[in-house]
Protein backbone atom coordinates (compact mmCIF):
# COMPACT_ATOMS: atom_id res chain seq x y z
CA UNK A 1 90.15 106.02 94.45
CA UNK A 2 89.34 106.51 98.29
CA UNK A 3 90.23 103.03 99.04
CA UNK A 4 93.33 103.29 97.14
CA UNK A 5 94.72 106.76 98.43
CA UNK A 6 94.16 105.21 101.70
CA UNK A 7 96.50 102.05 100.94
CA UNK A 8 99.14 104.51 100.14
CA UNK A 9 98.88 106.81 102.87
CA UNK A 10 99.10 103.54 105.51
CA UNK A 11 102.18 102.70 103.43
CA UNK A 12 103.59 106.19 103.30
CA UNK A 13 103.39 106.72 106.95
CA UNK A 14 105.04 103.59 107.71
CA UNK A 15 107.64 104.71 105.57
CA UNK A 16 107.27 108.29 107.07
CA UNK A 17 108.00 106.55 110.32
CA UNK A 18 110.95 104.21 109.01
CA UNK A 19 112.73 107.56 107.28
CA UNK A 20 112.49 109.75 110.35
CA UNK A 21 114.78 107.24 111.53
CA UNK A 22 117.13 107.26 108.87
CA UNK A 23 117.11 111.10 108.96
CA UNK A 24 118.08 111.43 112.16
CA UNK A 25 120.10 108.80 113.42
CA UNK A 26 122.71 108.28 110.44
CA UNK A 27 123.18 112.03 110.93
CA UNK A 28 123.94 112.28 114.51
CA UNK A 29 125.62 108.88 114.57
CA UNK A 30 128.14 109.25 111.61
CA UNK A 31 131.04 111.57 110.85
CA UNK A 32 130.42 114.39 108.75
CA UNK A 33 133.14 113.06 106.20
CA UNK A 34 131.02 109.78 106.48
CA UNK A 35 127.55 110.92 106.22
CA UNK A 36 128.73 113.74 103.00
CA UNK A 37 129.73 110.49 101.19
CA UNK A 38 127.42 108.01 101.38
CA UNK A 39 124.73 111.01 100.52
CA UNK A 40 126.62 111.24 97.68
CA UNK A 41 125.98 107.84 96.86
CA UNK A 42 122.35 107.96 97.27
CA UNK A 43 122.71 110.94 94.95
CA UNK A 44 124.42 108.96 92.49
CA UNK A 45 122.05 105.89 92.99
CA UNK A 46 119.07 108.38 92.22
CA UNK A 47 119.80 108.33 88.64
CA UNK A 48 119.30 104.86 88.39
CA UNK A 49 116.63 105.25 86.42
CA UNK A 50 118.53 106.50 83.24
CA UNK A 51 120.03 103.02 82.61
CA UNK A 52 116.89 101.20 81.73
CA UNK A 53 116.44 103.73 78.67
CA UNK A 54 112.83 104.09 79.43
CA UNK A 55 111.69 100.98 79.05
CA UNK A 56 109.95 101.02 82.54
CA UNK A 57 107.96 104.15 81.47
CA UNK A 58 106.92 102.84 78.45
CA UNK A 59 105.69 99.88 80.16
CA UNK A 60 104.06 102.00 83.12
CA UNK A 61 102.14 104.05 80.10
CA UNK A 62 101.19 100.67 78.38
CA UNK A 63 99.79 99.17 81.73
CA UNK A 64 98.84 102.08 82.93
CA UNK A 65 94.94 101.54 84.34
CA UNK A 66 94.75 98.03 83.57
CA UNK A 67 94.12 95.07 85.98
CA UNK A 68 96.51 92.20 86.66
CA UNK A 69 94.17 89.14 85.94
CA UNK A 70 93.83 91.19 82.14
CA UNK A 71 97.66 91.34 81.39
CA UNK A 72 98.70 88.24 78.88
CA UNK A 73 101.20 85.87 81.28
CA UNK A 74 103.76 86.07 77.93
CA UNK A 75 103.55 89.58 78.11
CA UNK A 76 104.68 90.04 81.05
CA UNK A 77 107.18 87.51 81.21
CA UNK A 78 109.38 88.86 78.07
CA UNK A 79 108.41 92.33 79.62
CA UNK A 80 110.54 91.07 82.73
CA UNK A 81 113.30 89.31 81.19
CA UNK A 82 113.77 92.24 78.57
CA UNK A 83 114.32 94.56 81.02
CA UNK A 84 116.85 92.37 83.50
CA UNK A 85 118.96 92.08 80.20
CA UNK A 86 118.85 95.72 79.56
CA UNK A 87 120.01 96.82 82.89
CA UNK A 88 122.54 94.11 83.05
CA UNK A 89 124.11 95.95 79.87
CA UNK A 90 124.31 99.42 80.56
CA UNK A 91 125.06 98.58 84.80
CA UNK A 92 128.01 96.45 83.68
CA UNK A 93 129.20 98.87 81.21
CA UNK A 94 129.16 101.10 84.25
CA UNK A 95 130.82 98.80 86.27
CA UNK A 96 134.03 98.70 83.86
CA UNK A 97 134.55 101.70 83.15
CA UNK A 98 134.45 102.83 86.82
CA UNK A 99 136.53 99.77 87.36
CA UNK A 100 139.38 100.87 85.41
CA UNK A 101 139.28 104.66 86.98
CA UNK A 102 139.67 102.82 90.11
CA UNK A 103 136.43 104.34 91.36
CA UNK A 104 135.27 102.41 94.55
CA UNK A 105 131.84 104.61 94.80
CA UNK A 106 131.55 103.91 90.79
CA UNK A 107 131.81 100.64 91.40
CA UNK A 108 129.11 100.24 94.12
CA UNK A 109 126.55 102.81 92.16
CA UNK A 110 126.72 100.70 89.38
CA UNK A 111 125.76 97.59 91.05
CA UNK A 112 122.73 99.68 92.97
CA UNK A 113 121.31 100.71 89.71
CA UNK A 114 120.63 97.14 88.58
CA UNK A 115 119.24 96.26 91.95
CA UNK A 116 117.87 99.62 92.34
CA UNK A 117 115.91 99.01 88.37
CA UNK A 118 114.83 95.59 89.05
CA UNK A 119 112.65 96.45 92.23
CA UNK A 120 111.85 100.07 90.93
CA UNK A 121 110.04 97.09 88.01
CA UNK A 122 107.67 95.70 90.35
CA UNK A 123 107.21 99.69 91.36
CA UNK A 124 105.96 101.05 88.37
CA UNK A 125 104.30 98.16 87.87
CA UNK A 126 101.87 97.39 91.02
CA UNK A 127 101.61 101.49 90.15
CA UNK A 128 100.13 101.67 87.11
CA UNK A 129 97.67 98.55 87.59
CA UNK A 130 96.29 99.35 90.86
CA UNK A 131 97.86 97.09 92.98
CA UNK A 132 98.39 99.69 95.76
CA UNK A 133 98.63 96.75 98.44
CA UNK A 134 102.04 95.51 96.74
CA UNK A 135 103.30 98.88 95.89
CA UNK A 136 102.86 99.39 99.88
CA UNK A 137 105.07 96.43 100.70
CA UNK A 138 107.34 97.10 97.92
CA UNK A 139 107.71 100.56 99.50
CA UNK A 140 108.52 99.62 102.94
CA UNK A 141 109.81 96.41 103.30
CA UNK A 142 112.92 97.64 101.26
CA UNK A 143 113.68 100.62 103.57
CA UNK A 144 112.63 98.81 106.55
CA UNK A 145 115.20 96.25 105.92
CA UNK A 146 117.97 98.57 105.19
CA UNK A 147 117.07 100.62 108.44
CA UNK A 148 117.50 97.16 110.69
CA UNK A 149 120.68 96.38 109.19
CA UNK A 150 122.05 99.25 109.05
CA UNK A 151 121.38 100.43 112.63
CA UNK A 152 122.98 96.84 114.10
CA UNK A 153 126.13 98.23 111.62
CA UNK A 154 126.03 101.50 113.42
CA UNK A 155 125.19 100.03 117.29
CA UNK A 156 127.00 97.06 116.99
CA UNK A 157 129.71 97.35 115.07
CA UNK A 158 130.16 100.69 115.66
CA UNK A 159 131.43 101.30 111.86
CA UNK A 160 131.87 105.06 110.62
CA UNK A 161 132.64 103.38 106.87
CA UNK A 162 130.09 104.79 104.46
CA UNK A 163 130.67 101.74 102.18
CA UNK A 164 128.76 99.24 104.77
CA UNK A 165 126.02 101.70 104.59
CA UNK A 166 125.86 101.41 100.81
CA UNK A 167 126.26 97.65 100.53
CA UNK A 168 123.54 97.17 102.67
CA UNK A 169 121.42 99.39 100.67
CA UNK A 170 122.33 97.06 97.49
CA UNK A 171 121.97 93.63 98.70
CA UNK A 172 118.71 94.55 100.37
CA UNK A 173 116.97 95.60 97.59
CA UNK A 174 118.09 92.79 95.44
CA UNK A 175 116.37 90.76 98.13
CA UNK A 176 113.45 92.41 97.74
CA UNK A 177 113.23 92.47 94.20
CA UNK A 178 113.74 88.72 94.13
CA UNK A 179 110.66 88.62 96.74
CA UNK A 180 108.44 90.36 94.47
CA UNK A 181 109.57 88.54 91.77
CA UNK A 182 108.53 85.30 93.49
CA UNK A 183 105.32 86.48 94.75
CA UNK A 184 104.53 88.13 90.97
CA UNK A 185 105.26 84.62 89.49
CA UNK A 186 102.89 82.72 91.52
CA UNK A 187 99.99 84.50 89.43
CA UNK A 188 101.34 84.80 85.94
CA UNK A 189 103.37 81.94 84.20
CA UNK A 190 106.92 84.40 84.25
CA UNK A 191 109.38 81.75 81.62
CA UNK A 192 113.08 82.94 82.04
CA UNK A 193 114.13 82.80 78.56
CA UNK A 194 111.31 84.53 76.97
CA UNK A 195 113.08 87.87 75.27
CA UNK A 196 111.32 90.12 72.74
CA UNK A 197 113.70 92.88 70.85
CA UNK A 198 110.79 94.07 69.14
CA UNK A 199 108.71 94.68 72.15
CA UNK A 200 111.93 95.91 73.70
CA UNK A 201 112.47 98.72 71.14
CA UNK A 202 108.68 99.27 70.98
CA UNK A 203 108.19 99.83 75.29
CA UNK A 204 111.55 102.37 74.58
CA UNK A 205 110.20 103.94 71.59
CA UNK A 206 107.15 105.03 74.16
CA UNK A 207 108.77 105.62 77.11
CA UNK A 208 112.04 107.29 76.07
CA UNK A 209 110.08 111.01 75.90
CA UNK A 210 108.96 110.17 79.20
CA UNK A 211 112.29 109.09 80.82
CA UNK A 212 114.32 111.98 79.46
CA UNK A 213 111.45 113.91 81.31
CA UNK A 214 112.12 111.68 84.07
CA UNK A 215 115.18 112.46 84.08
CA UNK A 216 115.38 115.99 83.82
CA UNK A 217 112.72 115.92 86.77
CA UNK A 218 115.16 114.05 88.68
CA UNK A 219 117.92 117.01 87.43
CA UNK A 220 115.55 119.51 88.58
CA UNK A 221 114.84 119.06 92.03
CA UNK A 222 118.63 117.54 92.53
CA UNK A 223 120.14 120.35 90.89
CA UNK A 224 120.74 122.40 94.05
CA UNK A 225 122.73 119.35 95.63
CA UNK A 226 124.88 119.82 92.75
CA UNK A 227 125.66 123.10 93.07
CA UNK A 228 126.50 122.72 96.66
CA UNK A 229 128.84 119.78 96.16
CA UNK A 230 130.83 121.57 93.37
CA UNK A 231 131.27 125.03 95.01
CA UNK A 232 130.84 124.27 98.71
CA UNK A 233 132.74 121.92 101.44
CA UNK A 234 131.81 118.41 102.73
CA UNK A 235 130.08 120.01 105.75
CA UNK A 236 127.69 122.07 104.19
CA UNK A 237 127.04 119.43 101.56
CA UNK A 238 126.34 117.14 104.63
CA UNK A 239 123.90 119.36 106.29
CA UNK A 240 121.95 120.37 102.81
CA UNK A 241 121.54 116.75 102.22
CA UNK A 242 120.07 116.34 105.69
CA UNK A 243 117.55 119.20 105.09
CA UNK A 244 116.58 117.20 101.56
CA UNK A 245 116.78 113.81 103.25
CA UNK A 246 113.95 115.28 105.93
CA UNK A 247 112.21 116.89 102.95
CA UNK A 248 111.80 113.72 101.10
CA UNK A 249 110.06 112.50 104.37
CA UNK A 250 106.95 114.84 102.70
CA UNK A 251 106.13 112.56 100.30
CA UNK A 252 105.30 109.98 102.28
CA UNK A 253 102.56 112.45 102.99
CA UNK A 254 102.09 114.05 99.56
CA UNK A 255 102.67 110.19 97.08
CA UNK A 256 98.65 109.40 97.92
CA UNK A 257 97.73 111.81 95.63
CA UNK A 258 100.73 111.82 93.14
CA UNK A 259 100.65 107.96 92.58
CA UNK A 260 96.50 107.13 92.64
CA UNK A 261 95.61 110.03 90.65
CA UNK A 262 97.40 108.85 87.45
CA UNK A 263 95.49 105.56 87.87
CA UNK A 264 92.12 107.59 88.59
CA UNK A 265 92.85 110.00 85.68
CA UNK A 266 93.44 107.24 83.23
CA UNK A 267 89.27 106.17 83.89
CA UNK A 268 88.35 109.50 84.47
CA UNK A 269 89.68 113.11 83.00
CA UNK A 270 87.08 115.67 83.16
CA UNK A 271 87.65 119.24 83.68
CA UNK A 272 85.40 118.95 87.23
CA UNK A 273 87.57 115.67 88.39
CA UNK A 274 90.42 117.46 87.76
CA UNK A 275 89.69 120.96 89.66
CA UNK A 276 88.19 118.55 92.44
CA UNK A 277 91.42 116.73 93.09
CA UNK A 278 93.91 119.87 92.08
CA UNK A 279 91.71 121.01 95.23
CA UNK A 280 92.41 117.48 97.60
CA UNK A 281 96.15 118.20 96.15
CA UNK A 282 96.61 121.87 97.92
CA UNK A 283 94.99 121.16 100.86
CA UNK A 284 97.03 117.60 101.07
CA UNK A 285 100.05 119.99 99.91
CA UNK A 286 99.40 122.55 102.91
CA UNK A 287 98.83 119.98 105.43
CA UNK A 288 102.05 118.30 104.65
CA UNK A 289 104.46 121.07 105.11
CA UNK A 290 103.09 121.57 108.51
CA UNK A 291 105.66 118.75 109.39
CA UNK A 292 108.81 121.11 109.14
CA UNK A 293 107.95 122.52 112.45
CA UNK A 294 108.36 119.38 115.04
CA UNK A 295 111.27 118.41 112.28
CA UNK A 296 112.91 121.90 112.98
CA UNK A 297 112.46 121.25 116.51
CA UNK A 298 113.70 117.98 116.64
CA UNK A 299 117.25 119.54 114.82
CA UNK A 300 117.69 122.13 116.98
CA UNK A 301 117.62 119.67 120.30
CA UNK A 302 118.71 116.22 118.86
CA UNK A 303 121.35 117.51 115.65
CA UNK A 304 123.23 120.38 117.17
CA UNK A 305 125.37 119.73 113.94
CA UNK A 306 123.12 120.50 111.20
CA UNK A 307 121.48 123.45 112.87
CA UNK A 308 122.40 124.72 109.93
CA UNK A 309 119.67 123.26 108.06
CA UNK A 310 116.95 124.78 108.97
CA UNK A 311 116.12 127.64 106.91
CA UNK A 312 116.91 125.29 103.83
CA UNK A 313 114.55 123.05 105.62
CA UNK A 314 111.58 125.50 105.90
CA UNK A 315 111.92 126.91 101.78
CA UNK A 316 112.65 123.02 100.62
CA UNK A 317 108.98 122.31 103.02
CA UNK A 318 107.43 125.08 101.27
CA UNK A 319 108.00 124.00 97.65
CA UNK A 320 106.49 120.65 98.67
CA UNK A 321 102.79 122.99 98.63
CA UNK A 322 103.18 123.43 95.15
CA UNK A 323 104.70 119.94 93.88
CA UNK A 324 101.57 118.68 95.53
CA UNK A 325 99.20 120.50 92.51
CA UNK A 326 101.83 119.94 89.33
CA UNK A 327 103.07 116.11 90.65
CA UNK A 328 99.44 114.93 91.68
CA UNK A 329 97.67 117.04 88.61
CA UNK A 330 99.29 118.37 86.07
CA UNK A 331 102.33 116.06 85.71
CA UNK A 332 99.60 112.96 85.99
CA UNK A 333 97.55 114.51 83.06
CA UNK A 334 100.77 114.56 80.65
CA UNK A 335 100.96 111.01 81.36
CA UNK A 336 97.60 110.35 80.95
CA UNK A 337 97.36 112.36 77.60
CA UNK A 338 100.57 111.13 76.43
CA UNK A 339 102.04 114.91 76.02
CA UNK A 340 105.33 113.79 77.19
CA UNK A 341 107.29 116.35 74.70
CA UNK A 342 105.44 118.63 75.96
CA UNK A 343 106.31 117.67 80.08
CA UNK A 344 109.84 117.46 78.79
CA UNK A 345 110.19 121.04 77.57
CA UNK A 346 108.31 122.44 80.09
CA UNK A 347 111.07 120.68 82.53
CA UNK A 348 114.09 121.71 80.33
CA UNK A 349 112.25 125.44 80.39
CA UNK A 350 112.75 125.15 84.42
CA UNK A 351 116.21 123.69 84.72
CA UNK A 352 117.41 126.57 82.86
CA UNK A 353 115.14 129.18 84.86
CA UNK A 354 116.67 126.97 88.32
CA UNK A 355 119.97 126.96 86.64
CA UNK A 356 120.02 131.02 86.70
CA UNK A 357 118.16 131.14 90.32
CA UNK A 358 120.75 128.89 91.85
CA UNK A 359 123.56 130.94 90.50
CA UNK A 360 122.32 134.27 91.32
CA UNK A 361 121.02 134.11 94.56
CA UNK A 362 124.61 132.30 95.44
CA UNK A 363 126.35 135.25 93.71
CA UNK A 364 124.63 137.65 95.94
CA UNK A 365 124.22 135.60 99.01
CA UNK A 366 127.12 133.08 99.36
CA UNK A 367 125.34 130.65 101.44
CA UNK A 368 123.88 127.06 100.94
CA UNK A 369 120.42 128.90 101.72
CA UNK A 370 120.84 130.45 98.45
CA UNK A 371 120.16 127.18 96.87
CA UNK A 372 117.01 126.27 98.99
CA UNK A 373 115.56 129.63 97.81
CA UNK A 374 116.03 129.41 94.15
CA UNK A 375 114.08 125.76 94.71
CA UNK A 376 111.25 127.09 96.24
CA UNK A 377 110.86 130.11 93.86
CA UNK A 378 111.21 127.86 90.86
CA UNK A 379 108.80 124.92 92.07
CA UNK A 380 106.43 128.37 92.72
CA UNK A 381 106.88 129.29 88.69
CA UNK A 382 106.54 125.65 87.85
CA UNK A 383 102.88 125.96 89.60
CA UNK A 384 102.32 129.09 87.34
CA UNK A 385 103.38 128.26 83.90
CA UNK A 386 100.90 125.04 84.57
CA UNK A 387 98.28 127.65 85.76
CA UNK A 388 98.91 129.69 82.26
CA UNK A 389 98.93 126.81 80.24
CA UNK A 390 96.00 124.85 81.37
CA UNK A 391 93.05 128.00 81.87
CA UNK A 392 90.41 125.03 81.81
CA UNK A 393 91.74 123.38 85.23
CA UNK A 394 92.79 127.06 86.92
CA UNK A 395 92.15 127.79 90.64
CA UNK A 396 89.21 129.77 91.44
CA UNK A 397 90.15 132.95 92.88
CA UNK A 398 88.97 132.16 96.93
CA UNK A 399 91.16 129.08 96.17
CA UNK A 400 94.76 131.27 95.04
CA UNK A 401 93.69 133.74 97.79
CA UNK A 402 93.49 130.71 100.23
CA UNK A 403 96.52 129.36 99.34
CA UNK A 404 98.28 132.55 99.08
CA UNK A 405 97.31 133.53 103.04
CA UNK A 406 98.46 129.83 104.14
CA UNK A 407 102.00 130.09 102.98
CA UNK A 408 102.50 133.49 103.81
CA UNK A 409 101.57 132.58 107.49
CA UNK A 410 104.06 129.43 106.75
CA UNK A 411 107.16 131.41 106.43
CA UNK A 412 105.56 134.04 109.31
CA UNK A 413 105.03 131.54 112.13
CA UNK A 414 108.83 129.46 110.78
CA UNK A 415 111.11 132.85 111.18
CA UNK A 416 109.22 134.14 113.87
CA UNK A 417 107.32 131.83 116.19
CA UNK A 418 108.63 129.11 118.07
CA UNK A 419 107.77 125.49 116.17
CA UNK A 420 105.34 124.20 119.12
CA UNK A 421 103.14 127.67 119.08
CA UNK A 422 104.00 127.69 115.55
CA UNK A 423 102.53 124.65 114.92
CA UNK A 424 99.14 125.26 116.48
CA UNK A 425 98.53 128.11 114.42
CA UNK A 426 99.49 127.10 111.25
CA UNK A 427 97.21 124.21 111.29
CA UNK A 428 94.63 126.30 113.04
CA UNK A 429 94.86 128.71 109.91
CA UNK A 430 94.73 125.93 107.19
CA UNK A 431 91.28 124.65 109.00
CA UNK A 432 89.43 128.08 109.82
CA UNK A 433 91.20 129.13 106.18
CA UNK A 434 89.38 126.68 104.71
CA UNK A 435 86.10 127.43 106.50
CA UNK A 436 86.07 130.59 105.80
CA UNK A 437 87.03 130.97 102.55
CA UNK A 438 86.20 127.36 100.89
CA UNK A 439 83.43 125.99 102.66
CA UNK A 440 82.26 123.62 100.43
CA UNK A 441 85.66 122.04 100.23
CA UNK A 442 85.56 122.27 103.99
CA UNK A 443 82.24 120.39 104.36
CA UNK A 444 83.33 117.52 101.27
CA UNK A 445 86.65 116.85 103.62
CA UNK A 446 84.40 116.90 107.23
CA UNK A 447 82.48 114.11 105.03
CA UNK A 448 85.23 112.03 104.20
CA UNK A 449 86.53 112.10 107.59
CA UNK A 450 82.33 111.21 109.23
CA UNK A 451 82.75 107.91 106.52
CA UNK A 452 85.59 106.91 107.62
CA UNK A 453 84.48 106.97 111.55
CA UNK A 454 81.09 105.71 110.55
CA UNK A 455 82.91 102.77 108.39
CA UNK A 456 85.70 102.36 111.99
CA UNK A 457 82.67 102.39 114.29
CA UNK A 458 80.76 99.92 112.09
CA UNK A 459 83.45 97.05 112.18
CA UNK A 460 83.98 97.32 115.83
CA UNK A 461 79.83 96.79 116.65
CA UNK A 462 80.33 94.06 114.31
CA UNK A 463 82.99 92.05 115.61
């Protein structure tokens, strides 16, 4: 599992590296009016995933912790084909109907979600078998490609039209998807005409639970965008989305432990497994939010604009501590254990709990911060109803207290400290946190990191 989180992190931080970019140049670059709109396409786009009626999460359960060279070539192949037909469909139902309402942004959505389905394919699928290495590349070459183009768009033909922006987001990923379609081909026999409605309904059948879960994930942590594009202006719709496009940087940072762990779980669930990497989760989770303070700092100097942003910046960071534990753990374990009704009404439990958050706290306050708040404190009860419901896997009570201290210093150090002095003491209080209060945990991670140097140092006297 070592060897895998590690393929993902070197793949996340390139990405980490390639979104920064994005973040902060399309903002400061683009209109306000230009950059609300195509985030409302991405929005849009997001919900891609709904059209292929859960076929790909049937399929990601039914491969889930097997290896490639053990997966039948015919298989595979009507596994393909069956679900290029099924997005072809529903995206060109989609495409009509926005057709006739006129609806340019319908239009281009529509035509995303296929492209957006057919690579999000080779996703789940280099996902659930292992293949970390390809899920890297089908990570980053995508959103590499789209950054290049799009920044000769912006530099060179100095276009403020949100539609380029979107176009190139479409016909690069239908590149890529073609790519990986190639490169999957070369190792299984992949026939074009090989279809299955049986195994179609059957791959649905399992994965439908698990994409309406899916999907009311997707509703949950979206739901606050939502909000803010019905009852608020373009502008502050523009700068929330910046604050969630920065956030999203996190899980460059955080997906290690979200996407190997369902793998790892599937060949091994035991209660001390699970505590062990529910404990690799907080202290991933803790590090991770440390990033809102050079991102703050980079906003204030670079995006005068979206200064705006930054307190929903530092609550948005702050749920990413406790996503960490129910994405990487708890979430995983559902999957593994196939309790996907039970993941779904836990999710439809919080949507209505962020549902009533997001319109009090605007009712009182009136302010897109409002909507950050009511995220944070329901990804905080989403950590505690897993807590409640699983007493086999709860933290120890040095482990709450630790985690308790750190994000009570987080908010501190964000409303009160400068983000460079901020900085050095938050991550100074994570480490000596940990010493102090988890020391075991402290020593395990000092271990990991000796391995690694011994492992660095070990190919360099060899070559």
């Amino acid at each position: 599992m070592k060897k895998n989180m590690a393929y993902i992190l070197v793949a996340n931080v390139l990405y980490l590296f390639i979104g920064l970019v994005s973040s902060f140049v399309l903002p400061k670059f683009l209109s306000v009016d230009s950059y609300s709109y195509f985030k409302t396409f991405t929005l849009y786009v997001g919900y891609a995933g709904v059209i292929q009626l859960g076929y790909a999460d049937g399929m990601y359960l039914y491969y889930g912790g097997k290896e490639l060279d053990g997966i039948n070539d015919k298989t595979i192949a009507v596994d393909i084909n069956n679900y290029i037909i099924l997005n072809l469909i529903v995206g060109f139902c989609i495409f009509i109907v926005s057709a006739i309402m006129h609806s340019t942004i319908g239009v281009i959505v529509s035509i995303a979600m296929i492209c957006d389905n057919f690579l999000g394919f080779f996703r789940s699928l280099f996902q659930a078998i292992g293949e970390f290495k390809n899920y890297g590349l089908a990570l980053n070459i995508q959103k590499f490609s789209i950054l290049i183009i799009q920044l000769l768009i912006m530099f060179v033909f100095h276009s403020d039209n949100y539609l380029h922006y979107s176009a190139v987001s479409v016909f690069v990923t239908f590149g890529c998807a073609v790519y990986f379609y190639l490169q999957l081909s070369k190792k299984k026999t992949i026939r074009p005409g090989m279809l299955s409605f049986q195994r179609a309904m059957e791959m649905i059948k399992q994965g439908i639970v698990l994409l309406i879960g899916n999907f009311a994930n997707l509703l949950f942590t979206s739901l606050d965008r939502w909000f803010i594009k019905a009852l608020m202006a373009n502008l502050q719709f523009a700068q929330y989305s910046f604050a969630v496009s920065a956030e999203s940087l996190i899980n460059a940072l955080i997906s290690p432990i979200t996407v190997s762990f369902y793998n790892a779980f599937c060949k091994n669930s035991s209660a001390e497994y699970i505590k062990k990497s529910k404990r690799i989760s907080m202290i991933f989770g803790v590090l991770a939010i440390s990033t809102v303070f050079p991102i703050v700092w980079v906003t204030k100097i670079f995006l005068p604009k979206y200064t705006d942003s930054v307190t929903p910046l530092v609550f948005l960071f702050g749920a990413h501590s406790f996503y960490a534990v129910v994405k990487g753990v708890y979430v995983n374990l559902y999957k593994v254990n196939k309790k996907q009704n039970k993941y779904l009404f836990q999710l439809i439990e919080l949507i209505i709990i962020a549902t009533l958050l997001n319109t009090i706290l605007y009712f009182f306050y009136r302010k897109m911060d409002a909507f950050a708040i009511a995220t944070f404190l329901t990804a905080l009860l989403w950590l505690i109803i897993c807590e409640v419901q699983n007493p086999n896997y709860r933290f120890a009570k040095k482990e709450c207290a630790y985690f308790l201290i750190v994000i009570c210093v987080y908010f501190a150090l964000n409303f009160f400290i400068n983000e460079v002095l901020g900085f050095i003491i938050y991550i100074t209080t994570v480490i000596l946190g940990l010493r102090m209060l988890l020391p075991e945990v402290f020593e395990e991670i000092l271990g990991l990191f000796k391995e690694a140097y011994l492992k660095i140092a070990k190919r360099k006297l060899s070559k």
